[in-house]
PDB file of N, CA and C in Angstrom:
ATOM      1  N   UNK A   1      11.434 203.574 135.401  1.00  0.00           N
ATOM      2  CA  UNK A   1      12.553 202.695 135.639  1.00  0.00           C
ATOM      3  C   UNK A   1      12.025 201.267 135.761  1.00  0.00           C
ATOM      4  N   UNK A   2      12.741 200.127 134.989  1.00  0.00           N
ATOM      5  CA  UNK A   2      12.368 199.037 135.459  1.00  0.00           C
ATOM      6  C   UNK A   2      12.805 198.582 136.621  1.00  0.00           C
ATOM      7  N   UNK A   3      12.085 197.617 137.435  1.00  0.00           N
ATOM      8  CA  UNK A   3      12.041 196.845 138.470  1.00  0.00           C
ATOM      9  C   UNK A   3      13.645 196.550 138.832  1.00  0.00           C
ATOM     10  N   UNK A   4      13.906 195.207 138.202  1.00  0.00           N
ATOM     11  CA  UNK A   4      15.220 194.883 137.759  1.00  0.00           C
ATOM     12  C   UNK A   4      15.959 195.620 138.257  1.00  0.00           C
ATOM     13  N   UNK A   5      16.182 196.982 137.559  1.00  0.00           N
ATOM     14  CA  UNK A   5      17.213 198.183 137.283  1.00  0.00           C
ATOM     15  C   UNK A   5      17.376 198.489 138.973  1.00  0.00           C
ATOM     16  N   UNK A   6      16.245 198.521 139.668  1.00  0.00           N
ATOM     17  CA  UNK A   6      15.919 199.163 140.989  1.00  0.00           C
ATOM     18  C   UNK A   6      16.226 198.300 141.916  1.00  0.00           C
ATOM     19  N   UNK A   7      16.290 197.109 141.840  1.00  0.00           N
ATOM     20  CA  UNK A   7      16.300 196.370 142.567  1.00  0.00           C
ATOM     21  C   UNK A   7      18.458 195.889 142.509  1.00  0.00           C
ATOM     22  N   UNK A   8      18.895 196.247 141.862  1.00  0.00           N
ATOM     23  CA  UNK A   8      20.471 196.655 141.064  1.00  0.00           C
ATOM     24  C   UNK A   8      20.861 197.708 141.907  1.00  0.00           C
ATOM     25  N   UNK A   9      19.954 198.529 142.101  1.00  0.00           N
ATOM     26  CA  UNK A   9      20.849 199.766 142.666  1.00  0.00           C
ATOM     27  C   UNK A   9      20.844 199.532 144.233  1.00  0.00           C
ATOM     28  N   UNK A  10      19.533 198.679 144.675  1.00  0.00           N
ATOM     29  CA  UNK A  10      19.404 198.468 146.230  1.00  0.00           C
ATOM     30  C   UNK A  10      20.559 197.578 146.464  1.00  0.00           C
ATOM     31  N   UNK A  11      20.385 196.491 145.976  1.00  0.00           N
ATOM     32  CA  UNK A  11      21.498 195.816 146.152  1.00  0.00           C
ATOM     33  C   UNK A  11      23.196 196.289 146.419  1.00  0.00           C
ATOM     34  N   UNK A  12      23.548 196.732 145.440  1.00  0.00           N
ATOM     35  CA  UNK A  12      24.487 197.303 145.307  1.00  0.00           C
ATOM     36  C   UNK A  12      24.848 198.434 146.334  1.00  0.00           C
ATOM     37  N   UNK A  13      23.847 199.274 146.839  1.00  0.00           N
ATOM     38  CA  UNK A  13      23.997 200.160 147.634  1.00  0.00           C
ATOM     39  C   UNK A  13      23.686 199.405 149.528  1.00  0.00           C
ATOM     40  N   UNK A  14      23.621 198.195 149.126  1.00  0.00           N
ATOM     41  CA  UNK A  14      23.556 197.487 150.701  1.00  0.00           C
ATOM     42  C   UNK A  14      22.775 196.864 151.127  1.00  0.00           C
ATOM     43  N   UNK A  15      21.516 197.342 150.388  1.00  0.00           N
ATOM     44  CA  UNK A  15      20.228 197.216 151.036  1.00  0.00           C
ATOM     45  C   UNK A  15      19.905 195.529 150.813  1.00  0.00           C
ATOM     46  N   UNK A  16      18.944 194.844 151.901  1.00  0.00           N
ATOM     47  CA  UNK A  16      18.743 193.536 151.645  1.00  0.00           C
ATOM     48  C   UNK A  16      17.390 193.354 151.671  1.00  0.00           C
ATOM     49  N   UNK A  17      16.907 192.174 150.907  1.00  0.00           N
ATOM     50  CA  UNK A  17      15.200 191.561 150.850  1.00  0.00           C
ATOM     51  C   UNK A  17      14.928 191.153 152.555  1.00  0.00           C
ATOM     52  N   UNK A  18      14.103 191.763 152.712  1.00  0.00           N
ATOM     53  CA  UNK A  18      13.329 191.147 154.194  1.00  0.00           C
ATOM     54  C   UNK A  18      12.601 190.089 154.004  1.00  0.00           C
ATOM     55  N   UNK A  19      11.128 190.400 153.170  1.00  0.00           N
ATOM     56  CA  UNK A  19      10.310 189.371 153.203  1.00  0.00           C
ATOM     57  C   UNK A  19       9.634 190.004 151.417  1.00  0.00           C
ATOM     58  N   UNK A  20       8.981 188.972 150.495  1.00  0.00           N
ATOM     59  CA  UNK A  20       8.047 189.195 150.011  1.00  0.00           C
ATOM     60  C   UNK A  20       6.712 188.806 149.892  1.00  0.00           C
ATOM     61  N   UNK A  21       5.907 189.510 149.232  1.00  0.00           N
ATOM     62  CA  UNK A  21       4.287 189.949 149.373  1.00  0.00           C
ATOM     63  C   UNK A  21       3.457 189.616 148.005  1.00  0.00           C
ATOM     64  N   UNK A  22       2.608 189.899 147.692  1.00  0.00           N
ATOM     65  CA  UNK A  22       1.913 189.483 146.612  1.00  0.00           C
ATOM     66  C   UNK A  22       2.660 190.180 145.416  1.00  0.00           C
ATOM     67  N   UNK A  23       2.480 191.717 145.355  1.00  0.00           N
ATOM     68  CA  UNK A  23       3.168 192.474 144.781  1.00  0.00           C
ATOM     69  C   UNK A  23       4.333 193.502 145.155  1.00  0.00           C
ATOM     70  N   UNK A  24       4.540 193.473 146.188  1.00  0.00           N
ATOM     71  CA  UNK A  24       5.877 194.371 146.901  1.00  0.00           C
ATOM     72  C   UNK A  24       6.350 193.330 148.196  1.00  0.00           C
ATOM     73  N   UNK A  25       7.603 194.150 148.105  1.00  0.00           N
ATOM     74  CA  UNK A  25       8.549 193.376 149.007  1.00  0.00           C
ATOM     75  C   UNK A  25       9.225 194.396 149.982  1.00  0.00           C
ATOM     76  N   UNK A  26       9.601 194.027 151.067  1.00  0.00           N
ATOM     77  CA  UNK A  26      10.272 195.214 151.999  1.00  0.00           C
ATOM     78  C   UNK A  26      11.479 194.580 151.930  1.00  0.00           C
ATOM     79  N   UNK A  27      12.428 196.132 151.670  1.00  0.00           N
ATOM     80  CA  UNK A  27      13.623 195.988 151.610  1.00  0.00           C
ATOM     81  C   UNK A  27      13.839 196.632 153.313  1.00  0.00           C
ATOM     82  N   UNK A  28      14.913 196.766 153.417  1.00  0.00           N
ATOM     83  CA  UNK A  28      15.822 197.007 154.370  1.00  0.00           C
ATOM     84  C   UNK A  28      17.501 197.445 153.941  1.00  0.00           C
ATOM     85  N   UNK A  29      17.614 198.943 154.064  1.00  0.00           N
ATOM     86  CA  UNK A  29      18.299 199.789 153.410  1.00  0.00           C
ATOM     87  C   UNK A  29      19.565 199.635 154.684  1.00  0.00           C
ATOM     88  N   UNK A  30      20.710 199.924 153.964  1.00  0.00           N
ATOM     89  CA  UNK A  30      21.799 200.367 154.799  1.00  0.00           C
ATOM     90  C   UNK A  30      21.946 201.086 156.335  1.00  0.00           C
ATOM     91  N   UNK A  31      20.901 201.756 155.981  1.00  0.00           N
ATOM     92  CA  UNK A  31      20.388 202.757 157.482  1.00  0.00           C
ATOM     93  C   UNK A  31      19.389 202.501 158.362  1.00  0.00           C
ATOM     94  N   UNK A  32      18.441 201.258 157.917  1.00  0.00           N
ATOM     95  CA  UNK A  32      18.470 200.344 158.645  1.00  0.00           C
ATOM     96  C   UNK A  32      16.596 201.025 158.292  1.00  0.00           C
ATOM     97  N   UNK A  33      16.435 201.691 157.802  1.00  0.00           N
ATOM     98  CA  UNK A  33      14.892 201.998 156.980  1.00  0.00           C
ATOM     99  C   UNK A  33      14.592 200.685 156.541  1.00  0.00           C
ATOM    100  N   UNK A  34      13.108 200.543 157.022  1.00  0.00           N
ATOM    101  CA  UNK A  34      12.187 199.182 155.992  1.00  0.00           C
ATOM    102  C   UNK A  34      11.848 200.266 155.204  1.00  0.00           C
ATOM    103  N   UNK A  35      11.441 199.684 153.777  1.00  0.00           N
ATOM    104  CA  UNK A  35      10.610 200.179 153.304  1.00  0.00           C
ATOM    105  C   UNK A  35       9.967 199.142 152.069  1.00  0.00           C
ATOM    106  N   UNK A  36       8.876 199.091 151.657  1.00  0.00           N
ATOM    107  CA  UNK A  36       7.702 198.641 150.861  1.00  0.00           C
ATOM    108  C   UNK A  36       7.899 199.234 149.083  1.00  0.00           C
ATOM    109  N   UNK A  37       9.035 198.328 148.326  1.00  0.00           N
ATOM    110  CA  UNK A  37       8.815 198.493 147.209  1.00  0.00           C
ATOM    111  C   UNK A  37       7.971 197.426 146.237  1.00  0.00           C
ATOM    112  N   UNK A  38       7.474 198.133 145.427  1.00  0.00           N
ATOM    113  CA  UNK A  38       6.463 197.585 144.752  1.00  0.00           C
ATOM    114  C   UNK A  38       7.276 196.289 143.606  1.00  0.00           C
ATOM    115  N   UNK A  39       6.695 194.983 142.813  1.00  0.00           N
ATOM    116  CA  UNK A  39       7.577 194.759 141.764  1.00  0.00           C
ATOM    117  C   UNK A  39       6.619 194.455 140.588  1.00  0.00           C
ATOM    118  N   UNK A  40       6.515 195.260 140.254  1.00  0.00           N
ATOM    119  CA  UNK A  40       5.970 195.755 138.916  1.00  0.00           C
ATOM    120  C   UNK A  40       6.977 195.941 137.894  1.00  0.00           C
ATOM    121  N   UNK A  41       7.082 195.638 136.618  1.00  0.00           N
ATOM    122  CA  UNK A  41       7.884 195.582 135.440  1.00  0.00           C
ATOM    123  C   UNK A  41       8.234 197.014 135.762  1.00  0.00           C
ATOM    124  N   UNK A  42       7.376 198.018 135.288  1.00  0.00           N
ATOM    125  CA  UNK A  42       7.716 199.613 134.936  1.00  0.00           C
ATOM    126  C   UNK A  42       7.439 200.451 136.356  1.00  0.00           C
ATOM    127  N   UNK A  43       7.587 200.580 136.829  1.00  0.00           N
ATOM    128  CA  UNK A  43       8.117 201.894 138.047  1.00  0.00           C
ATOM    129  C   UNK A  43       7.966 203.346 137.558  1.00  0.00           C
ATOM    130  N   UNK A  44       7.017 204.210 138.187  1.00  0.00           N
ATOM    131  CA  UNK A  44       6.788 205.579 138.180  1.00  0.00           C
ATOM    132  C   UNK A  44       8.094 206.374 138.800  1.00  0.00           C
ATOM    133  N   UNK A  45       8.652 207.031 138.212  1.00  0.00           N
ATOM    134  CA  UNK A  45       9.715 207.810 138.390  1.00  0.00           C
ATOM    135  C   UNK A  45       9.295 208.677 139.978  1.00  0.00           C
ATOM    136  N   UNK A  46       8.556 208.749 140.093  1.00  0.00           N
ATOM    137  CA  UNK A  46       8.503 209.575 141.513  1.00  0.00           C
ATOM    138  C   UNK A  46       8.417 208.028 142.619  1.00  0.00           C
ATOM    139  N   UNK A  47       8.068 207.410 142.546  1.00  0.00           N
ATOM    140  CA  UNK A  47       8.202 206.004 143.509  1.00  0.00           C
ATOM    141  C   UNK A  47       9.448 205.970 143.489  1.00  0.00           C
ATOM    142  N   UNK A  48      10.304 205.823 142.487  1.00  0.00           N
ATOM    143  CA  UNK A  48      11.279 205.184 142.522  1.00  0.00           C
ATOM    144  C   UNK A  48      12.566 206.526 143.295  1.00  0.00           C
ATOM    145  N   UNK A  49      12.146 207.727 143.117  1.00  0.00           N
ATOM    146  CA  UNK A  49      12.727 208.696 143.329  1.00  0.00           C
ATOM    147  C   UNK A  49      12.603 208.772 145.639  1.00  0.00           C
ATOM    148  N   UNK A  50      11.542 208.514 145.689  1.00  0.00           N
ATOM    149  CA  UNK A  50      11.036 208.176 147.000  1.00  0.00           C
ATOM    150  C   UNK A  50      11.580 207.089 147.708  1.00  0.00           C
ATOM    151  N   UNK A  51      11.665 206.052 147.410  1.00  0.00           N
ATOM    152  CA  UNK A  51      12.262 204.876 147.696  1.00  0.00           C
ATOM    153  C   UNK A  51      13.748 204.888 147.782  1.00  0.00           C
ATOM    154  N   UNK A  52      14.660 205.758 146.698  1.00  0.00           N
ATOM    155  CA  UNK A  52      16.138 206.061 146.787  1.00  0.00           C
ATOM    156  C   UNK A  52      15.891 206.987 147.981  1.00  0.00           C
ATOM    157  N   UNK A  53      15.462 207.988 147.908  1.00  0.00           N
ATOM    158  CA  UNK A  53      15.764 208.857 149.078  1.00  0.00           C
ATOM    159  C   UNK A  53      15.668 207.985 150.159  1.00  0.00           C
ATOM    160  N   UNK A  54      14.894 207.431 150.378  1.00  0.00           N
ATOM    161  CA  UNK A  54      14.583 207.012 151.835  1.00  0.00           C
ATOM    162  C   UNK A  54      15.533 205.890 152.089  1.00  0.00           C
ATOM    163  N   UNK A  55      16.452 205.311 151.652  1.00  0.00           N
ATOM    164  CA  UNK A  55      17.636 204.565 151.792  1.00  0.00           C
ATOM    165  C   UNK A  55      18.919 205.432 151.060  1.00  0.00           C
ATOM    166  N   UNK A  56      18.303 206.789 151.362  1.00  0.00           N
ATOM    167  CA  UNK A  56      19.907 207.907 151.206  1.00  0.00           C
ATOM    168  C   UNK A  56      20.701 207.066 150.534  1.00  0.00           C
ATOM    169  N   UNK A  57      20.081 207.031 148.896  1.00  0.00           N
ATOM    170  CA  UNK A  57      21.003 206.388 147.552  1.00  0.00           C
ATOM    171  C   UNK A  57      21.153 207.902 146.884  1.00  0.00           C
ATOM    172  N   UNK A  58      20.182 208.614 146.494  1.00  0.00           N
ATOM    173  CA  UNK A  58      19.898 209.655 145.750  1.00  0.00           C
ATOM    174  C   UNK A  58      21.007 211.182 146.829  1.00  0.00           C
TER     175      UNK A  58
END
């Protein structure tokens, strides 16, 4: 999945930018989870699968 695409669905599903980092940024999900996504063009389908769960999108 691209970045972009992922960063579309956080949004949309609530979640907001906390702070960013060299290469990842912590979001802050609806449920009130930080979590550490990476922003890399292309995204490994299991990261990205990890990261939805853990802001209960998936």
């Amino acid at each position: 999945m691209k970045y972009y695409v992922l960063k579309q669905k956080l949004i949309k599903n609530g979640a907001i930018l906390i702070r960013q980092g060299g290469k990842h940024e912590i979001w802050k999900g609806a449920n009130g989870v930080c979590r550490s996504v990476p922003r890399h063009k292309d995204l490994n389908e299991n990261t990205v699968k990890s990261i939805l769960k853990a802001f209960n999108i998936l």
